[in-house]
C-alpha atoms as a PDB file:
ATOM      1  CA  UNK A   1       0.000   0.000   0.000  1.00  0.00           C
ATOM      2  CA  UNK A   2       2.941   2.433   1.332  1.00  0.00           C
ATOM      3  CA  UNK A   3       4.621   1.983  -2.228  1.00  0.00           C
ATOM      4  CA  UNK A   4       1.106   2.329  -4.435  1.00  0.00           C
ATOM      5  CA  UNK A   5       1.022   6.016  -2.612  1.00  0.00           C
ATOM      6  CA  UNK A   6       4.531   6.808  -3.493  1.00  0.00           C
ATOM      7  CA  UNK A   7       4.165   6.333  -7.120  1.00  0.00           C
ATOM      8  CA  UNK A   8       0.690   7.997  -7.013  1.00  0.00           C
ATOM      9  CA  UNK A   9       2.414  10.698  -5.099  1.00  0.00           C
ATOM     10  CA  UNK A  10       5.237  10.954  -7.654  1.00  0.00           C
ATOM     11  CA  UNK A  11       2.840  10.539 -10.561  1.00  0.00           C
ATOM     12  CA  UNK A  12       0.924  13.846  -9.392  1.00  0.00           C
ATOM     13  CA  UNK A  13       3.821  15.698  -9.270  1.00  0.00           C
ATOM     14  CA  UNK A  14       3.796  15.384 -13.570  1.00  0.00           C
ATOM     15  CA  UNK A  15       0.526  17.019 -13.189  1.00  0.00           C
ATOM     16  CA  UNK A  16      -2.025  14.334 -14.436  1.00  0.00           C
ATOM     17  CA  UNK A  17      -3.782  15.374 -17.648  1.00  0.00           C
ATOM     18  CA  UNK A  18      -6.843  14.659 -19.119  1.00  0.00           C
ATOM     19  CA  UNK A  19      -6.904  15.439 -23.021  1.00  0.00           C
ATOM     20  CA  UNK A  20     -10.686  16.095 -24.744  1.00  0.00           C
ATOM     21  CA  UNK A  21     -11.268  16.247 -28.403  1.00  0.00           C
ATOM     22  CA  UNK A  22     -14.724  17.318 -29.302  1.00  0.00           C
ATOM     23  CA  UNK A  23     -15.974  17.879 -32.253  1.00  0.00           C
ATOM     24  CA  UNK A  24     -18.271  18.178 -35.349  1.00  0.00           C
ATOM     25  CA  UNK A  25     -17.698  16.891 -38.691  1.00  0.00           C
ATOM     26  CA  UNK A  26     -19.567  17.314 -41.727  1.00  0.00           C
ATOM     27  CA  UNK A  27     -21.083  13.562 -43.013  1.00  0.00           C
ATOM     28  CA  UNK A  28     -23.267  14.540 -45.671  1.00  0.00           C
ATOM     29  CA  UNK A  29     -21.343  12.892 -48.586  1.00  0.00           C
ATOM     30  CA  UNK A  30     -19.702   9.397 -48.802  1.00  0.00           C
ATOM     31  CA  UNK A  31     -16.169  11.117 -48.868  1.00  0.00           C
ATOM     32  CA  UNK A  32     -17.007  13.206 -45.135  1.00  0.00           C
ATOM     33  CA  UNK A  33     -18.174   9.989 -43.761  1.00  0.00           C
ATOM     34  CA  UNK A  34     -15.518   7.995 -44.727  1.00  0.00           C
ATOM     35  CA  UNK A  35     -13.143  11.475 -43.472  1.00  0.00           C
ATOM     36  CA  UNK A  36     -15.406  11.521 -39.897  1.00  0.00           C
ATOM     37  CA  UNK A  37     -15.153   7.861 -39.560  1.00  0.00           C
ATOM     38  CA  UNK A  38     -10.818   8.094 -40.245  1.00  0.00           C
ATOM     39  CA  UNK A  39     -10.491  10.467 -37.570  1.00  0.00           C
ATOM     40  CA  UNK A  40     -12.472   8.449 -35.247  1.00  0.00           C
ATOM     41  CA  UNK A  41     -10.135   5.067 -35.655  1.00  0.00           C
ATOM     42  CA  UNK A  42      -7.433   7.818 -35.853  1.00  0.00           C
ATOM     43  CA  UNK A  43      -7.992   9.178 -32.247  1.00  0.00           C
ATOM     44  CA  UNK A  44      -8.636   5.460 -31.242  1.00  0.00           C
ATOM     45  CA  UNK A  45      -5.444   4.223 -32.657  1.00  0.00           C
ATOM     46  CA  UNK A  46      -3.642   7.118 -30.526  1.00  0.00           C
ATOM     47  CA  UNK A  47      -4.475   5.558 -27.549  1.00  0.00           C
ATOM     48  CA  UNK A  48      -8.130   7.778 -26.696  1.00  0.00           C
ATOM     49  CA  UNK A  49     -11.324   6.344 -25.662  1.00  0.00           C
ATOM     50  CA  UNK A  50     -14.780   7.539 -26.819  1.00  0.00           C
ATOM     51  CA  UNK A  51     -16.276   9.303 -24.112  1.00  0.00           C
ATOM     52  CA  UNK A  52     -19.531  10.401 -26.384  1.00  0.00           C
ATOM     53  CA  UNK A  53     -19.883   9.503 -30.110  1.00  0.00           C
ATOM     54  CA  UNK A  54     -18.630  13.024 -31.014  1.00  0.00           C
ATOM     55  CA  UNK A  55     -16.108  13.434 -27.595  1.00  0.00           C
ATOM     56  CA  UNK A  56     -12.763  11.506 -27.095  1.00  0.00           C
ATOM     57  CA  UNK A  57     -10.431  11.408 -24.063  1.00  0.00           C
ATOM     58  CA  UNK A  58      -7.322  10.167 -23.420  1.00  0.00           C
ATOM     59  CA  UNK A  59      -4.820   9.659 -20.460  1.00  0.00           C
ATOM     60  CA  UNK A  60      -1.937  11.809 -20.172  1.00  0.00           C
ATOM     61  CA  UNK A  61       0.978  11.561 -17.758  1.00  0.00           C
ATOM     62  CA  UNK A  62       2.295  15.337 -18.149  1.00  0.00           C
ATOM     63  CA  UNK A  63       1.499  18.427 -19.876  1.00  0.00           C
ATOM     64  CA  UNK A  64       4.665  17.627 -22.247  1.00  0.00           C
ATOM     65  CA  UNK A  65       2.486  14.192 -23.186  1.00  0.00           C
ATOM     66  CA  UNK A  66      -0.531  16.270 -23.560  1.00  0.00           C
ATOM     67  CA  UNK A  67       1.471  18.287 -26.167  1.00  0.00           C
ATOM     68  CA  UNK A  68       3.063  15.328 -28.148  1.00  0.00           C
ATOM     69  CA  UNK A  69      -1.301  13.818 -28.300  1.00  0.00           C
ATOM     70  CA  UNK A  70      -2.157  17.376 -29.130  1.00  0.00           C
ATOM     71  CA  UNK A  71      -0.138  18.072 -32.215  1.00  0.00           C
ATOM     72  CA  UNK A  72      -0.831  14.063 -33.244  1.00  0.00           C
ATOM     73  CA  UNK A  73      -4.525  15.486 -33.418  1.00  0.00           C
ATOM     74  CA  UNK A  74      -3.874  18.355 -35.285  1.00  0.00           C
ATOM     75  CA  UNK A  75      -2.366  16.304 -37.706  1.00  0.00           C
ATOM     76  CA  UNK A  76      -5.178  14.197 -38.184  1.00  0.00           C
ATOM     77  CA  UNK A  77      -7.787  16.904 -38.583  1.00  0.00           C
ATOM     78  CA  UNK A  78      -9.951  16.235 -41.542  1.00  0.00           C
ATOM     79  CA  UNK A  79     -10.383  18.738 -44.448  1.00  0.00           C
ATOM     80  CA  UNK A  80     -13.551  20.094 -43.150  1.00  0.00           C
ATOM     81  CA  UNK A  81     -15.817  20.189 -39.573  1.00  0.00           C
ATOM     82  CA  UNK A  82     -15.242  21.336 -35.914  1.00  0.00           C
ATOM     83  CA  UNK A  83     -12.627  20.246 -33.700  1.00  0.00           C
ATOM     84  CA  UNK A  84     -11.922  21.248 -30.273  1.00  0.00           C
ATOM     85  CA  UNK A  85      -9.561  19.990 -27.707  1.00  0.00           C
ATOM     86  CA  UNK A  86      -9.323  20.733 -24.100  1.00  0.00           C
ATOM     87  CA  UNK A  87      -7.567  20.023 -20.955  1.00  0.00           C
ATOM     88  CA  UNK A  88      -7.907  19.186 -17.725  1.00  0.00           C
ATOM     89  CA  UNK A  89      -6.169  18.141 -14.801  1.00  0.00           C
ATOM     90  CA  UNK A  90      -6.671  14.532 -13.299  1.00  0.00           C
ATOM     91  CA  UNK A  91      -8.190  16.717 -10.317  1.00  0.00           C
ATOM     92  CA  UNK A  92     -10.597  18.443 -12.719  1.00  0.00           C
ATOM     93  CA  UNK A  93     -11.489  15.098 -14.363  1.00  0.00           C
ATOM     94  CA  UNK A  94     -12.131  13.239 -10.633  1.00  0.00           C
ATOM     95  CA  UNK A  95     -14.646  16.061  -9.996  1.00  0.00           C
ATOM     96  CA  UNK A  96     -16.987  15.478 -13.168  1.00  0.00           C
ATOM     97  CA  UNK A  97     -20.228  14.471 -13.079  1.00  0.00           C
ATOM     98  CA  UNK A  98     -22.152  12.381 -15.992  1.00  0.00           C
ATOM     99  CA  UNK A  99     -25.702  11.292 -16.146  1.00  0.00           C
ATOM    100  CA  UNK A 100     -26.750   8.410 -17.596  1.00  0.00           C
ATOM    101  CA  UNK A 101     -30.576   9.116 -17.879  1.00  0.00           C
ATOM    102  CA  UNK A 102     -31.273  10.454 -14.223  1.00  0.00           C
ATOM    103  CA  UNK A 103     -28.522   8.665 -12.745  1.00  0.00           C
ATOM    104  CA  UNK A 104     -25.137  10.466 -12.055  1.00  0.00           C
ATOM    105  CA  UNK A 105     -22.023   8.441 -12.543  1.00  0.00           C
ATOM    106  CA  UNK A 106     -18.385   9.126 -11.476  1.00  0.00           C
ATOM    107  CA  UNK A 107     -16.317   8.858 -14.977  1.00  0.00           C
ATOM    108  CA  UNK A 108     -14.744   5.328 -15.165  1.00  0.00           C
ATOM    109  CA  UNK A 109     -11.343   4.727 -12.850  1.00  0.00           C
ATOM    110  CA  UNK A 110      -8.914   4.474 -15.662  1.00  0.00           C
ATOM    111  CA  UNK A 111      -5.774   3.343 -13.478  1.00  0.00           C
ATOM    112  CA  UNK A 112      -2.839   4.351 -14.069  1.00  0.00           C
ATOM    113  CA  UNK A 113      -0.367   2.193 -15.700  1.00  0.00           C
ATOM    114  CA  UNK A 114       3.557   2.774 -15.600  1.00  0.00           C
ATOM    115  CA  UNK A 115       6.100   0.419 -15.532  1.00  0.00           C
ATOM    116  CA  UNK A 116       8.789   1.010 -13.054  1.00  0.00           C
ATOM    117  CA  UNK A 117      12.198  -0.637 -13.285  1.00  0.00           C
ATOM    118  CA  UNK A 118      13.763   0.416 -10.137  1.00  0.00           C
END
């Protein structure tokens, strides 16, 4: 237990991040479709979850993380649409509230995995 605090500890001292991509693309035409639906196994393939159809998260140990995911993103925008990304601290994050229907829900624990060697 004493050692799962340490690295928790130590881990907060990176400043947790939470990275959100929201956005709105167009999907009129078979070409934005196939664009929209690109971006979407894009952002999955970089390691972010789908929060809400149109709203991705992902993990983030630091803010120098954040930045590497952030410019990823920006290289993946498609031609056209909305996109919009945000951060947050873990902090932030553990203080958000989501409702299911009438129910609130905690987001999901995502534990945090690092290896350490020594």
């Amino acid at each position: 237990m004493a050692n799962y605090l340490h690295t928790r500890n130590r881990l907060n001292a990176y400043r947790l991040m939470w990275l959100f991509v929201f956005f709105d693309l167009p999907v009129l035409s078979r070409t934005e479709r196939k664009a929209a639906a690109k971006f979407r196994k894009d952002l999955l393939k970089d390691g972010f979850q789908m929060m809400q159809y149109s709203v991705y998260v992902r993990f983030c140990v630091s803010a120098e993380k954040a930045d590497v995911h952030t410019r990823r993103v920006q290289r993946l925008l498609p031609k056209d649409g909305r996109v919009t990304i945000a951060r947050i601290t873990d902090k932030q994050y553990e203080s958000m509230l989501n409702f299911w229907g009438r129910m609130p829900q905690k987001p999901e624990a995502q534990g945090y995995q690092q290896l350490e060697l020594f």
